[in-house]
C-alpha atoms as a PDB file:
ATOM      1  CA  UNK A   1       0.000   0.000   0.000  1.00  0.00           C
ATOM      2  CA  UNK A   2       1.727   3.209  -1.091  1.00  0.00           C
ATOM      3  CA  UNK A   3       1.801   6.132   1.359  1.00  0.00           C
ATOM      4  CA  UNK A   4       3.081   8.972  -0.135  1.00  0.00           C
ATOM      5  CA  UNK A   5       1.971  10.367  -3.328  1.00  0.00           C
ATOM      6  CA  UNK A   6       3.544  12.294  -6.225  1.00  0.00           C
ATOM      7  CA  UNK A   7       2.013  16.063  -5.577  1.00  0.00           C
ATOM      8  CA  UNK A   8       3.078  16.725  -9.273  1.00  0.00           C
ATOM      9  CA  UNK A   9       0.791  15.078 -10.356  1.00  0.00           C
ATOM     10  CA  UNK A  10      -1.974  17.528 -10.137  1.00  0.00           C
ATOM     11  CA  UNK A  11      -1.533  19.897 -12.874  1.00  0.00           C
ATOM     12  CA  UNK A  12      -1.782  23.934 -11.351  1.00  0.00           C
ATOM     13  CA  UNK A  13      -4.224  24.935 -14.184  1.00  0.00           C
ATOM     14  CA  UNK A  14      -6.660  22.294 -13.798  1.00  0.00           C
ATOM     15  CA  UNK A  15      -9.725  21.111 -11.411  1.00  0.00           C
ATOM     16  CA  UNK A  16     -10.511  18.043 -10.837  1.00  0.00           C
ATOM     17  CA  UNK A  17     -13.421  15.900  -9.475  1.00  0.00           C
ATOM     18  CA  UNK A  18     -12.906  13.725  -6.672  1.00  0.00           C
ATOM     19  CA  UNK A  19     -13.133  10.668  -9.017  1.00  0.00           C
ATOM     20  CA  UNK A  20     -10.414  11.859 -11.206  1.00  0.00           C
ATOM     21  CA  UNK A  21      -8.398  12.562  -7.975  1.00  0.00           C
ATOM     22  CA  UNK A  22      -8.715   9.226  -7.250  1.00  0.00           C
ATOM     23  CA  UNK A  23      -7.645   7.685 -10.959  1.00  0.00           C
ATOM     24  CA  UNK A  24      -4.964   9.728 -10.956  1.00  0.00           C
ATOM     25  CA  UNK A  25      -3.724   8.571  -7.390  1.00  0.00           C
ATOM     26  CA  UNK A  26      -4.778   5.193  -8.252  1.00  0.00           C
ATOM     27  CA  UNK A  27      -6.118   5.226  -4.668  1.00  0.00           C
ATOM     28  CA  UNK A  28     -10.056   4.229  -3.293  1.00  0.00           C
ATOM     29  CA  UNK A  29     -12.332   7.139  -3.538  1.00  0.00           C
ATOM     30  CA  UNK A  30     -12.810   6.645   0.066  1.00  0.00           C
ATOM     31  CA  UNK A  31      -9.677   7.836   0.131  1.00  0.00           C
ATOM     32  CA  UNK A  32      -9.932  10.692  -1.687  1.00  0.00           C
ATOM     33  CA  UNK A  33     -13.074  11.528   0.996  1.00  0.00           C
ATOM     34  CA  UNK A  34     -10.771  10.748   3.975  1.00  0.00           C
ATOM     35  CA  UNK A  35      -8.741  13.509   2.516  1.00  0.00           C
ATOM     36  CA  UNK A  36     -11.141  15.769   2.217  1.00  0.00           C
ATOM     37  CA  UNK A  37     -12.663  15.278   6.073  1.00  0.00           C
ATOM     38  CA  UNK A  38      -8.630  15.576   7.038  1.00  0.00           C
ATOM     39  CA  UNK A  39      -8.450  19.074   5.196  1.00  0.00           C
ATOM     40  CA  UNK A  40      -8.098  19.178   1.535  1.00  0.00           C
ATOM     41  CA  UNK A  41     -10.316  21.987   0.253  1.00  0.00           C
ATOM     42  CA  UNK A  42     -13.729  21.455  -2.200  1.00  0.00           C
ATOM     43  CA  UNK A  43     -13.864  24.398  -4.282  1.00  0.00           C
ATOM     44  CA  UNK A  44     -17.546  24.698  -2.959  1.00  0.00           C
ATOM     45  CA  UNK A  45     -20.366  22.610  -2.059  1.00  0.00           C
ATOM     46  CA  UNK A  46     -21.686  21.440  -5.011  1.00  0.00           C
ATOM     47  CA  UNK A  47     -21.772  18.214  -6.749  1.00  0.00           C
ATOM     48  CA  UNK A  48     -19.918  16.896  -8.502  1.00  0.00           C
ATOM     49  CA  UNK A  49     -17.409  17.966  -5.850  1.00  0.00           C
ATOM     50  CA  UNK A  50     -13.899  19.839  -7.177  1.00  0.00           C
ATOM     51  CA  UNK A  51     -10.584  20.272  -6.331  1.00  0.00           C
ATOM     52  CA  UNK A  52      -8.431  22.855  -7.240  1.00  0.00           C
ATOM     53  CA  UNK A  53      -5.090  21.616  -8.204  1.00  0.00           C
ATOM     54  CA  UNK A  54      -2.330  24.126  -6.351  1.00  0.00           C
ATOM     55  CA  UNK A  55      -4.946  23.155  -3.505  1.00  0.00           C
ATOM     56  CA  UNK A  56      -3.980  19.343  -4.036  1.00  0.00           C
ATOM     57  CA  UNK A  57      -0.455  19.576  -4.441  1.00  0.00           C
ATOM     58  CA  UNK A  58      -0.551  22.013  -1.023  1.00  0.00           C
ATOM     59  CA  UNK A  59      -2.546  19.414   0.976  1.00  0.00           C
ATOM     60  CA  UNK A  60      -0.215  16.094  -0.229  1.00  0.00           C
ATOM     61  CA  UNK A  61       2.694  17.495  -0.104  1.00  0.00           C
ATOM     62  CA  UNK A  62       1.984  19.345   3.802  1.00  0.00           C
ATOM     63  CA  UNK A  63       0.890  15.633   4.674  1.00  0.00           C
ATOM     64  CA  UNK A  64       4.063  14.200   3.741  1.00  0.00           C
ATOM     65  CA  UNK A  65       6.210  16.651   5.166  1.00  0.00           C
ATOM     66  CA  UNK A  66       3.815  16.054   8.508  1.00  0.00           C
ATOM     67  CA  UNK A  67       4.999  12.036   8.582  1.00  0.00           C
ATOM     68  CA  UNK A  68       8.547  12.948   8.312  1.00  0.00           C
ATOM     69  CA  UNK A  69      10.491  12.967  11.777  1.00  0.00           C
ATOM     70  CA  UNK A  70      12.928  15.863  12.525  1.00  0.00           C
ATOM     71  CA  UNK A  71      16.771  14.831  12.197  1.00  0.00           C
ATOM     72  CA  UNK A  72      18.947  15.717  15.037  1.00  0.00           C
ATOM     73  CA  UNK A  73      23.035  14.871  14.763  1.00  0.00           C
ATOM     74  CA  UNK A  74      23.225  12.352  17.622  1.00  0.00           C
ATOM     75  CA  UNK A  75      19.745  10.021  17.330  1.00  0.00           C
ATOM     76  CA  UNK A  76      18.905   7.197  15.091  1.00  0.00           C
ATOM     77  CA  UNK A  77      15.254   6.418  14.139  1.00  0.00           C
ATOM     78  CA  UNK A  78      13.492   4.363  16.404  1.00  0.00           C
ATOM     79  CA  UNK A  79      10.879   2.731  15.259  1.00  0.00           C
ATOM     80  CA  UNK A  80       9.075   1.034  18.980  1.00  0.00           C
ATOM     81  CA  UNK A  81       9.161   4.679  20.652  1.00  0.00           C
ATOM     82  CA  UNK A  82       7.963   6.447  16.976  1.00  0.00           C
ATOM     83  CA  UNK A  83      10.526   8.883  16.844  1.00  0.00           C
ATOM     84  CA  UNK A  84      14.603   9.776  16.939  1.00  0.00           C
ATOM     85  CA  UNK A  85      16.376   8.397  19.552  1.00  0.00           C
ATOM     86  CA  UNK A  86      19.398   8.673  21.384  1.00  0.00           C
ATOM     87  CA  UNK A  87      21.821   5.431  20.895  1.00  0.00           C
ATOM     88  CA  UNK A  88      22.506   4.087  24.336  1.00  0.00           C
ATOM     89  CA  UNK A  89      26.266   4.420  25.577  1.00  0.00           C
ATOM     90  CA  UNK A  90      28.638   1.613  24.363  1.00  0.00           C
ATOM     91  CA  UNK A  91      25.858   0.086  21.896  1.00  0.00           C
ATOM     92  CA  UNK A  92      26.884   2.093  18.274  1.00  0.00           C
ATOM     93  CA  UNK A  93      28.322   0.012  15.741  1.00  0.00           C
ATOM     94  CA  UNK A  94      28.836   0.663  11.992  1.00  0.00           C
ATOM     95  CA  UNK A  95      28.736  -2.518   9.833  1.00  0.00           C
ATOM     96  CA  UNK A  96      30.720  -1.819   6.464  1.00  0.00           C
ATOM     97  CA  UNK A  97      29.820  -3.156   3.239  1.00  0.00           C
ATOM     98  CA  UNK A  98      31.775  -3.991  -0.090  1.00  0.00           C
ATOM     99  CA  UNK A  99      30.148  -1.091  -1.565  1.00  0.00           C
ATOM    100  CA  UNK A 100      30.053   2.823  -0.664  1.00  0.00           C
ATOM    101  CA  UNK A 101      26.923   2.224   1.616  1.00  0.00           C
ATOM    102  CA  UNK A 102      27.158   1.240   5.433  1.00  0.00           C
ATOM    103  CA  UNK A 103      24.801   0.408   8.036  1.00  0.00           C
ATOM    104  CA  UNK A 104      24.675   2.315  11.587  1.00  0.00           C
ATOM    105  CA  UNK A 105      23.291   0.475  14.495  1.00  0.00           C
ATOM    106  CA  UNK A 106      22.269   0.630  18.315  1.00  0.00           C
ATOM    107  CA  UNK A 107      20.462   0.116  20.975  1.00  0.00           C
ATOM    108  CA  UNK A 108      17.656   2.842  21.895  1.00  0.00           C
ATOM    109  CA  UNK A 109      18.302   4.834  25.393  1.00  0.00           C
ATOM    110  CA  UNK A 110      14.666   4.681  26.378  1.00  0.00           C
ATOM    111  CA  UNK A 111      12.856   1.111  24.842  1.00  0.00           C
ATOM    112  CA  UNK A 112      16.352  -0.861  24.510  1.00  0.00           C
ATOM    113  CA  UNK A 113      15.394  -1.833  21.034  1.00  0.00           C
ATOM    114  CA  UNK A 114      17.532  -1.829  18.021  1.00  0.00           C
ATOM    115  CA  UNK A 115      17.651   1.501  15.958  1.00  0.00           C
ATOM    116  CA  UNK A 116      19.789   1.896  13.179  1.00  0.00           C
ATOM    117  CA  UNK A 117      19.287   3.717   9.237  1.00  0.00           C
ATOM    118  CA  UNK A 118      21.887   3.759   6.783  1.00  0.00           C
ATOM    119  CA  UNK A 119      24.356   5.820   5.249  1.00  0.00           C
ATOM    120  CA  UNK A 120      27.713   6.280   2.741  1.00  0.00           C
ATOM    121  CA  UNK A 121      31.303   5.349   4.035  1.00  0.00           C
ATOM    122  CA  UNK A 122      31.998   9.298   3.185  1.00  0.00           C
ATOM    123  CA  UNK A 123      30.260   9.952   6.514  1.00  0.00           C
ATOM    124  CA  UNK A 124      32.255   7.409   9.160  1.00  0.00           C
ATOM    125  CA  UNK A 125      34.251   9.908  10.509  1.00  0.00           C
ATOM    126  CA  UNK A 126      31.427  12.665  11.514  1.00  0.00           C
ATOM    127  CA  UNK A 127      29.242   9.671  12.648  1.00  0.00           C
ATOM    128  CA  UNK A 128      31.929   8.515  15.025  1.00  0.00           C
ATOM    129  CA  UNK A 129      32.624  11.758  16.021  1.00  0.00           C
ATOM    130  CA  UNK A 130      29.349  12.201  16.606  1.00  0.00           C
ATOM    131  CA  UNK A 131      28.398   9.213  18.667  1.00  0.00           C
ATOM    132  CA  UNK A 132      31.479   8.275  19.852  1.00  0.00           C
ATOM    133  CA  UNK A 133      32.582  11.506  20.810  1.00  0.00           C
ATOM    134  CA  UNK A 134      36.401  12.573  19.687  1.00  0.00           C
ATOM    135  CA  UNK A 135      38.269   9.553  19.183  1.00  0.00           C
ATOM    136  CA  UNK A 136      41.715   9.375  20.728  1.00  0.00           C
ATOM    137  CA  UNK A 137      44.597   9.510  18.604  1.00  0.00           C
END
């Protein structure tokens, strides 16, 4: 089930009814309605019922920014507590790969569950720096 949606999709210059919305989302029509009760704007009351579509791009694209959690240098995503994390003392790891990618992993401070995302060698030294603190030389 896809949740996020291309906003540029909806062409500026054009209207459309809530059945087109949904055709062009390739999403239920109840869905479309769920969208309207959760803010997206009828152009007025009458049937059939239109959508402007600057006022469809606005809506989608303010809902996904919405589901997006903020990034702050020292947490990890954790996905038990919904929400970035801390990585408990002595649990960080970074597991390195044959390729340019990596993995960074820990334990969260407050559920004790592993967190981790991942990331590009480039960035092992500010991650360690970062979670490790300054590394002895």
């Amino acid at each position: 089930m896809q949740r996020t949606y291309n906003p540029r999709k909806a062409k500026s210059n054009r209207s459309y009814t809530l059945q087109e919305v949904a055709s062009l989302y390739d999403v239920n029509i109840r869905t479309v309605y769920a969208w309207v009760r959760a803010g997206l704007q009828l152009l007025d009351d009458n049937r059939p019922y239109m959508v402007h579509g600057p006022e469809l791009r606005r809506f989608l694209t303010k809902r996904q920014a919405a589901r997006k959690w903020p990034k702050f240098p020292d947490t990890l995503p954790c996905f038990t507590c919904s929400g970035p994390r801390k990585v408990k003392v002595g649990t960080f790891i970074i597991i390195r790969s044959n390729t340019d990618k990596i993995r960074v992993q820990g334990e969260c401070e407050e559920c004790g569950k592993p967190i981790g995302r991942g990331d590009v060698k480039a960035n092992i030294a500010d991650l360690e720096r970062r979670f490790l603190g300054e590394m002895p030389r």
